[in-house]
Protein backbone atom coordinates (compact mmCIF):
# COMPACT_ATOMS: atom_id res chain seq x y z
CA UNK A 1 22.60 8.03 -51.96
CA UNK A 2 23.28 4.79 -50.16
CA UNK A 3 19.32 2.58 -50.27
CA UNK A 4 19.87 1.95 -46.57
CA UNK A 5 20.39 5.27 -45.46
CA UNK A 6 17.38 6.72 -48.22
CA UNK A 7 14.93 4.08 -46.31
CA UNK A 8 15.82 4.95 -42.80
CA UNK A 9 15.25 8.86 -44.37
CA UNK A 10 11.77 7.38 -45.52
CA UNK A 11 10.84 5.63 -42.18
CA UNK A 12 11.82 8.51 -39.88
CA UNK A 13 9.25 10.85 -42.09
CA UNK A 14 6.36 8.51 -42.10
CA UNK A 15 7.15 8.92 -38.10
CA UNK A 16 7.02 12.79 -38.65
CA UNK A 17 3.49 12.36 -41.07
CA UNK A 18 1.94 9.85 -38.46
CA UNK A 19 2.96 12.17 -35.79
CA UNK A 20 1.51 15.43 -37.58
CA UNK A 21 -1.76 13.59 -37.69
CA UNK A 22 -2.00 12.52 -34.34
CA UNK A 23 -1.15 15.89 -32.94
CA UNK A 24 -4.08 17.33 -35.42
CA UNK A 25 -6.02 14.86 -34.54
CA UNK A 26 -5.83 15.16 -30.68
CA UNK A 27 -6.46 18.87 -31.11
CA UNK A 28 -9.80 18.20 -33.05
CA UNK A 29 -11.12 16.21 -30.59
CA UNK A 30 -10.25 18.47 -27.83
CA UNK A 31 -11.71 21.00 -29.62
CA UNK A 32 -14.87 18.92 -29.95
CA UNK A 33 -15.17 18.22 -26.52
CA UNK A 34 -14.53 21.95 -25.54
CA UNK A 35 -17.91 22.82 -27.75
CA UNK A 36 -20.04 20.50 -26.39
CA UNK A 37 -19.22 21.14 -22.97
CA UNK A 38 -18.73 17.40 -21.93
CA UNK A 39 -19.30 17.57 -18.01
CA UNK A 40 -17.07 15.32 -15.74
CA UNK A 41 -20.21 13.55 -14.90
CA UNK A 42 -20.75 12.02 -18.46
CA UNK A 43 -16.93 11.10 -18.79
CA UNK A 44 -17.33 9.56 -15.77
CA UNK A 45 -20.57 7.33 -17.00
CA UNK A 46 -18.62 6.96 -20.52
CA UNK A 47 -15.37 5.08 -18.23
CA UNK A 48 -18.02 3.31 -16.07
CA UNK A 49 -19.25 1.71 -19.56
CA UNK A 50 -16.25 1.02 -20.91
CA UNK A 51 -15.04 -0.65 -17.25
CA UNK A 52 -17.97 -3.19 -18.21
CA UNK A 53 -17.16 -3.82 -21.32
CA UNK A 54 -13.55 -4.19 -20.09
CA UNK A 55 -14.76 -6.77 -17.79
CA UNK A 56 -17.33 -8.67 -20.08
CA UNK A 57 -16.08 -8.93 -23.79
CA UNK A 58 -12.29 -7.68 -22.77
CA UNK A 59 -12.98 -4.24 -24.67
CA UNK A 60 -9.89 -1.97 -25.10
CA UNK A 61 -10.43 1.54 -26.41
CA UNK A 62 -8.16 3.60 -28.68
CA UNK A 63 -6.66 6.92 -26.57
CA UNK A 64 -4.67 9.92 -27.18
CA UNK A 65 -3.18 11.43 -24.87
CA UNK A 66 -0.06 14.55 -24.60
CA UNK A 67 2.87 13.26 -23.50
CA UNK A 68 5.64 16.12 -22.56
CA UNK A 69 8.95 15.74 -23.32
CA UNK A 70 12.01 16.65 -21.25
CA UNK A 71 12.21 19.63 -23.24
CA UNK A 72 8.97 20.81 -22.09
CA UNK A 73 7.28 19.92 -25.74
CA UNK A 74 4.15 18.17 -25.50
CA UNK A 75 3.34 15.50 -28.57
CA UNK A 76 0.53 13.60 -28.71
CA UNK A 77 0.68 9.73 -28.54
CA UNK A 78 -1.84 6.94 -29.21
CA UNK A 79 -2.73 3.80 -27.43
CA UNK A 80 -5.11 1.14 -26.28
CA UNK A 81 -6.94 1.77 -22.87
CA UNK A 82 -8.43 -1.49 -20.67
CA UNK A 83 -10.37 0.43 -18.10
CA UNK A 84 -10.15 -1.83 -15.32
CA UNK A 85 -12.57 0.18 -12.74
CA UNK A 86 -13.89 3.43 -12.33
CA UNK A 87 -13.53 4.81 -8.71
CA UNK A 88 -14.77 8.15 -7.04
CA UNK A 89 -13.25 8.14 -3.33
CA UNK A 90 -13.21 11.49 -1.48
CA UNK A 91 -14.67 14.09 -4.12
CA UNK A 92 -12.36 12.62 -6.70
CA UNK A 93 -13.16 10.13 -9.64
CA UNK A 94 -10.35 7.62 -10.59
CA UNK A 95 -9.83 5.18 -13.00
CA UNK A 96 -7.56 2.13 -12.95
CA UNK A 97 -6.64 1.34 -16.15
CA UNK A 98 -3.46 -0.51 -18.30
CA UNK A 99 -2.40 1.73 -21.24
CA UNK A 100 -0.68 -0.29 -24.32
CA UNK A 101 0.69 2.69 -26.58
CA UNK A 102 0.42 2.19 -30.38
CA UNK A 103 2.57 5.25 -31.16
CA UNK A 104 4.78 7.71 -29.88
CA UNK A 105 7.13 10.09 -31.43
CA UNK A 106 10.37 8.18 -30.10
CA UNK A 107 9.31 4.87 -30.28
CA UNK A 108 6.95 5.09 -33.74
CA UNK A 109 3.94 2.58 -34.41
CA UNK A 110 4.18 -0.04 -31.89
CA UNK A 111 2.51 -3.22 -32.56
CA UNK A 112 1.31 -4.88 -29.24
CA UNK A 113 3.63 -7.93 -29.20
CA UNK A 114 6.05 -5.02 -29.13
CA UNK A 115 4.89 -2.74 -26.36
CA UNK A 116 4.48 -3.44 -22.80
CA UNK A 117 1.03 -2.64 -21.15
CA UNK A 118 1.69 0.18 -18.48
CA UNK A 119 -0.82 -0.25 -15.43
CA UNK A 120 -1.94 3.43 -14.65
CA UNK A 121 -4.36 5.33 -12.37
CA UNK A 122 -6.05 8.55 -14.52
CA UNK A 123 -8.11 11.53 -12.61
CA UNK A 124 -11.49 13.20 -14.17
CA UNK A 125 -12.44 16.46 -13.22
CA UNK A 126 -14.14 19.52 -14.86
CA UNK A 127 -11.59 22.04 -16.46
CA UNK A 128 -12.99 25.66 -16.21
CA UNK A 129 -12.31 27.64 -19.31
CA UNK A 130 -11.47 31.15 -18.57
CA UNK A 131 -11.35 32.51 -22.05
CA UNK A 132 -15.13 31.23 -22.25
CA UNK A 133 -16.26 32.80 -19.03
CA UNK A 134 -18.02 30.08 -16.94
CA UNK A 135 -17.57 27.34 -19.19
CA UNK A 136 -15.68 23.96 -17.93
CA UNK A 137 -14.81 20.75 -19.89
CA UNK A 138 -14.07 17.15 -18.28
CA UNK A 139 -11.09 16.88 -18.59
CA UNK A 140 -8.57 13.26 -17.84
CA UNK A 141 -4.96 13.38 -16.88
CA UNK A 142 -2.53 10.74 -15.41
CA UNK A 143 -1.74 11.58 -11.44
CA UNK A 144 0.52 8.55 -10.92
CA UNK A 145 3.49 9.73 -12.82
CA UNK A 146 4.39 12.91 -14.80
CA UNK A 147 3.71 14.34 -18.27
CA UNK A 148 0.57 12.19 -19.45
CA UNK A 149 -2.64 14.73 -19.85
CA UNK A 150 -5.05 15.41 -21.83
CA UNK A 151 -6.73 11.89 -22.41
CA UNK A 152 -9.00 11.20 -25.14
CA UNK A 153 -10.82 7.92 -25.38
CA UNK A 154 -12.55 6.89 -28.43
CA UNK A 155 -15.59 4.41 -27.64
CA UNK A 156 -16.38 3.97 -31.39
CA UNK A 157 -12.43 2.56 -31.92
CA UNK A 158 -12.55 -1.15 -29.78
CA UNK A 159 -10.76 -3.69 -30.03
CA UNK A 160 -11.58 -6.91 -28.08
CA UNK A 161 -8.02 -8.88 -28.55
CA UNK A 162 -5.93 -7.02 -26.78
CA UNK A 163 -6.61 -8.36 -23.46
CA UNK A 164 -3.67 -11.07 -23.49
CA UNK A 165 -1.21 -8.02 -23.78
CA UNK A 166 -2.60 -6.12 -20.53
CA UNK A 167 -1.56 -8.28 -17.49
């Protein structure tokens, strides 16, 4: 077998592996939040915090978030979130933020000289769960474009040099 074509074998499943663990990953979490019932209101306080943090020591949070696919498929993806500010205007809460992804299954691990910060506006609201009766979960999803849902952010994963990559 020819080396080059056994490494680009090698590289393309390390994509595969890192993308297996992200989509386990994401589905942990959710699963996590699901349990403990995490109201809108608290994600909301959790952004707010984050928004300051933003603002005072340039704090950027790791996310993951689905991403669907022209097929329909929906893989999850992983980035770095700079919550610029948190917004509630007419029953709704916002957030402005800049999304810098760190992996997706097309483009594998980005390094963030190599991405391109995406300015984005993300909606929270309180998912009802009807296989659990009257239970509800907060959940985030993208409303300014198509196919980004289902946003986790991590406050224990910050990084504060990032900020130079977000403009």
């Amino acid at each position: 077998m020819d080396p080059q074509e056994l490494i680009h074998d090698y590289r393309r499943w390390q994509r595969f592996q890192r993308q297996a663990q992200l989509d386990r990953e994401h589905r942990a979490a959710w699963q996590q939040l699901e349990s403990a019932g995490v109201s809108a209101q608290r994600t909301t306080e959790a952004y707010r915090s984050m928004a300051d943090k933003a603002a005072t020591q340039g704090a950027c949070y790791r996310t993951l978030f689905q991403r669907e696919l022209a097929s329909g498929e929906r893989l999850a993806c992983e980035g770095w979130l700079f919550v610029r500010r948190v917004l509630a205007e007419g029953g709704a809460t916002r957030v402005r933020a800049s999304l810098l992804p760190s992996f997706t299954l097309t483009d594998g691990a980005l390094s963030p000289s190599e991405a391109t910060a995406e300015a984005m506006t993300l909606e929270i609201f309180d998912q009802l769960l009807v296989d659990r009766g009257l239970a509800s979960v907060a959940r985030v999803d993208r409303i300014d474009a198509r196919g980004d849902s289902h946003f986790i952010t991590l406050i224990d994963s910050v990084r504060g040099d990032l900020r130079q990559h977000m403009s």
